[in-house]
C-alpha atoms as a PDB file:
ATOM      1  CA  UNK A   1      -7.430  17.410 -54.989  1.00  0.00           C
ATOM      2  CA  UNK A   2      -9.398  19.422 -57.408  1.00  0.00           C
ATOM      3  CA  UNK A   3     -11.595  22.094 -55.756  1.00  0.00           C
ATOM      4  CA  UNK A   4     -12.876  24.204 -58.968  1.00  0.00           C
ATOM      5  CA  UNK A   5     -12.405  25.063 -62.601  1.00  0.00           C
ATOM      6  CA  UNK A   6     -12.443  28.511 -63.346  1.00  0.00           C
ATOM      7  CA  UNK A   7     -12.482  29.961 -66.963  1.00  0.00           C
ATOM      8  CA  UNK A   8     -11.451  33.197 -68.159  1.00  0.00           C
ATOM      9  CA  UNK A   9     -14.025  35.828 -68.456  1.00  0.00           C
ATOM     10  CA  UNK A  10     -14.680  38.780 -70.800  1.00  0.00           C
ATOM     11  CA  UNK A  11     -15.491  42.356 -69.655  1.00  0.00           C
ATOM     12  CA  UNK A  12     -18.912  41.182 -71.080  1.00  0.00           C
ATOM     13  CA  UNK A  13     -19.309  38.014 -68.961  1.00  0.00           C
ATOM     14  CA  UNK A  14     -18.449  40.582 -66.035  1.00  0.00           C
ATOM     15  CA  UNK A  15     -20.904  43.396 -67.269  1.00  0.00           C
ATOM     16  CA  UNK A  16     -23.678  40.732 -67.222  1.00  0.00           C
ATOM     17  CA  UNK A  17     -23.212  39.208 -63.976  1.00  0.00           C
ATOM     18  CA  UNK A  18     -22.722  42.519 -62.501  1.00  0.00           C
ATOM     19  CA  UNK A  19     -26.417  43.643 -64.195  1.00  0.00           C
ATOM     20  CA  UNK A  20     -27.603  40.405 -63.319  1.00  0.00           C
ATOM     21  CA  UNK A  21     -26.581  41.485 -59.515  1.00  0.00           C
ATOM     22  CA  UNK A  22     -27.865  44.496 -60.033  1.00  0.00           C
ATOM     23  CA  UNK A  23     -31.329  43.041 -60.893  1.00  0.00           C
ATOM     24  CA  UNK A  24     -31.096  40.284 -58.205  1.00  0.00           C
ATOM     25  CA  UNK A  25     -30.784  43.248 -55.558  1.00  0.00           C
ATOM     26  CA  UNK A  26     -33.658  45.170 -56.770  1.00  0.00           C
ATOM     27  CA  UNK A  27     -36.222  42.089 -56.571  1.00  0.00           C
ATOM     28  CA  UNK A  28     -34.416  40.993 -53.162  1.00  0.00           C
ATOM     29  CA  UNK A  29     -35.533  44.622 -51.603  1.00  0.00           C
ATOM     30  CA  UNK A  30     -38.800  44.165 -52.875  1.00  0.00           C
ATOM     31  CA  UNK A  31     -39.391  40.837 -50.790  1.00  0.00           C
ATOM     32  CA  UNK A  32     -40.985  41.399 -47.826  1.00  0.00           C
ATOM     33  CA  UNK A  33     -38.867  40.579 -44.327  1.00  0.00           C
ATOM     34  CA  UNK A  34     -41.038  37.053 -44.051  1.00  0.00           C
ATOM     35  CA  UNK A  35     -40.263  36.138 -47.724  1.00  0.00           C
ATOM     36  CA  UNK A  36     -36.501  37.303 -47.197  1.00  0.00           C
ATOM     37  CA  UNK A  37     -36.107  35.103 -43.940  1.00  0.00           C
ATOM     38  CA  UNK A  38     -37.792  32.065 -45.801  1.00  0.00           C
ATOM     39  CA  UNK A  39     -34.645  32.771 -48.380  1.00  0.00           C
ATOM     40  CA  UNK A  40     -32.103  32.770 -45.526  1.00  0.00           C
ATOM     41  CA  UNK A  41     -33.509  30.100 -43.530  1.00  0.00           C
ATOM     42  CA  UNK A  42     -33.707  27.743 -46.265  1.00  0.00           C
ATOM     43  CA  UNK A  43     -29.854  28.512 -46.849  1.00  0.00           C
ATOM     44  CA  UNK A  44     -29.067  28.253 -43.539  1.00  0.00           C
ATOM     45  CA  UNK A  45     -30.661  24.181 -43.005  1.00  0.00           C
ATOM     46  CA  UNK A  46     -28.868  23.553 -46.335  1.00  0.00           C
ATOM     47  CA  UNK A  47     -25.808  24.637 -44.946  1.00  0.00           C
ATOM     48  CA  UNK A  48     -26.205  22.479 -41.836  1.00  0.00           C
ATOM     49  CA  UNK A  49     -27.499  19.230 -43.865  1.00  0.00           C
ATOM     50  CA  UNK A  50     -24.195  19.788 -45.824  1.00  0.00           C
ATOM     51  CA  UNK A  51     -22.105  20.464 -42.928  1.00  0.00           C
ATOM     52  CA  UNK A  52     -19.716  17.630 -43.374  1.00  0.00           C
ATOM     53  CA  UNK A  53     -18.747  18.437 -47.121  1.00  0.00           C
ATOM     54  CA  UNK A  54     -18.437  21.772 -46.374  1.00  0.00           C
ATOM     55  CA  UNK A  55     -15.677  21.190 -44.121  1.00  0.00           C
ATOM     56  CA  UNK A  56     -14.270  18.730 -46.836  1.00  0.00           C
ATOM     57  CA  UNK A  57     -13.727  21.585 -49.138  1.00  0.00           C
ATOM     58  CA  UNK A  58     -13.082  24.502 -47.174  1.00  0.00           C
ATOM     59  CA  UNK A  59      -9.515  22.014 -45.313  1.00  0.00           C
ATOM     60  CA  UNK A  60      -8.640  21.691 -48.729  1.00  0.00           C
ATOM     61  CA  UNK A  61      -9.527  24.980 -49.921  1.00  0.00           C
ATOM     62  CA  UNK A  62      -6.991  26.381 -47.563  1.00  0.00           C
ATOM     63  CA  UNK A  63      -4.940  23.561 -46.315  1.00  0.00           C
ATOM     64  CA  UNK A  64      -5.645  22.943 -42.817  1.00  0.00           C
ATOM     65  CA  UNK A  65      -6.739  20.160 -41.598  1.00  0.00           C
ATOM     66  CA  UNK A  66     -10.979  19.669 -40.079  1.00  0.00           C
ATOM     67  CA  UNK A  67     -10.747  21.230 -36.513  1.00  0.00           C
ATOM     68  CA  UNK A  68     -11.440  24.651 -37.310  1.00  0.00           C
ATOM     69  CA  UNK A  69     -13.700  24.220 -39.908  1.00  0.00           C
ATOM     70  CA  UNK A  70     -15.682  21.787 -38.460  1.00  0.00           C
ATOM     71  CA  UNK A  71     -15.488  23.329 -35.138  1.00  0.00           C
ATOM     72  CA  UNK A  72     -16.040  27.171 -36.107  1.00  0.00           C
ATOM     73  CA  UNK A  73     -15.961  27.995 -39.616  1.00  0.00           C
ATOM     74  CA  UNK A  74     -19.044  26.400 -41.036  1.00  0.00           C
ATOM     75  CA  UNK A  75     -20.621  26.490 -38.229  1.00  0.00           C
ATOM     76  CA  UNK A  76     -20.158  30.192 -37.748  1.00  0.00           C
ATOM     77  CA  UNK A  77     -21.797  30.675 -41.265  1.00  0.00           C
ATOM     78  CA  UNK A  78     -25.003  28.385 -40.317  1.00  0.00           C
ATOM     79  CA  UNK A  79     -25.482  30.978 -37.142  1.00  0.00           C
ATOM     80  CA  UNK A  80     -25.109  33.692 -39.166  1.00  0.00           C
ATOM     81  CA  UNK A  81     -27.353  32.740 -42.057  1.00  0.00           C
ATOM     82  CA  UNK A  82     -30.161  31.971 -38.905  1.00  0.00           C
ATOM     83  CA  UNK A  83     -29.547  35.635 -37.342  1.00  0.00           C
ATOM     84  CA  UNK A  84     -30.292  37.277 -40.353  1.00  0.00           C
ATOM     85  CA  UNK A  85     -33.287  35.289 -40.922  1.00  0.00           C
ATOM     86  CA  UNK A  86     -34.127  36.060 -37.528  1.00  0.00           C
ATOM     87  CA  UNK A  87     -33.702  39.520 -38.475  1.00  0.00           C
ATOM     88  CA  UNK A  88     -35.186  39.760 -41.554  1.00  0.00           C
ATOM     89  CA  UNK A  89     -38.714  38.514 -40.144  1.00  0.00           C
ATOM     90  CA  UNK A  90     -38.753  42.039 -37.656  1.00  0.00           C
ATOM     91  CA  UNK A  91     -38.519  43.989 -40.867  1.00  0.00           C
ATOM     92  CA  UNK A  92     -42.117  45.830 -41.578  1.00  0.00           C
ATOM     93  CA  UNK A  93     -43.244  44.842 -38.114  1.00  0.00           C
ATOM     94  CA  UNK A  94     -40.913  45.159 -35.189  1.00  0.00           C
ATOM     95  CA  UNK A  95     -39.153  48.022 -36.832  1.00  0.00           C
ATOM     96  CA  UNK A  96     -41.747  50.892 -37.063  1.00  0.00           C
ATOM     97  CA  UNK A  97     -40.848  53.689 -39.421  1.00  0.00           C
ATOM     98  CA  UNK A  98     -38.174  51.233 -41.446  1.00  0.00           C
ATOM     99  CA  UNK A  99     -37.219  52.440 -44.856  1.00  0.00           C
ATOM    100  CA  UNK A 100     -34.607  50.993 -47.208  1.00  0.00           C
ATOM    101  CA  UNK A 101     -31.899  52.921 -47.586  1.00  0.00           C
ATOM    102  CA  UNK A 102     -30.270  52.421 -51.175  1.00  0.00           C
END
């Protein structure tokens, strides 16, 4: 089955997705912890309403069959996306004298 097509890249197709990065990082640290969970919450319900072709391509992404995947992979990643959401709301509030470091 085909996953992906990947093309090759040149050191400039690198240089501007790593200054894109760079950008996206500066703007995410400027959203406030509300805003930020919003982000991570929204990923985290896509994830779950696309549970089932996530497993799909993560068995043949590594060749095992839908047990583990189904059972803790994806799953795993939904949790996590919801605890840092979780997270990300305390941040201006809950956590007095929080400053961003870097």
């Amino acid at each position: 089955h085909h996953i992906a097509t990947v093309v090759n890249s040149s050191q400039g197709d690198v240089d501007t997705a790593v200054a894109s990065s760079a950008a996206a990082f500066l703007s995410w640290r400027q959203l406030s912890g509300h805003d930020r969970a919003k982000y991570l919450y929204s990923l985290a319900r896509h994830l779950q309403k696309n549970v089932s072709l996530l497993v799909q391509v993560e068995c043949l992404n590594r060749g095992v069959q839908t047990r583990d995947p189904r059972e803790f992979d994806v799953p795993a990643a939904v949790r996590h996306f919801y605890h840092y959401a979780g997270w990300a709301q305390l941040i201006h509030s809950d956590l007095k004298g929080w400053e961003p470091q870097g």
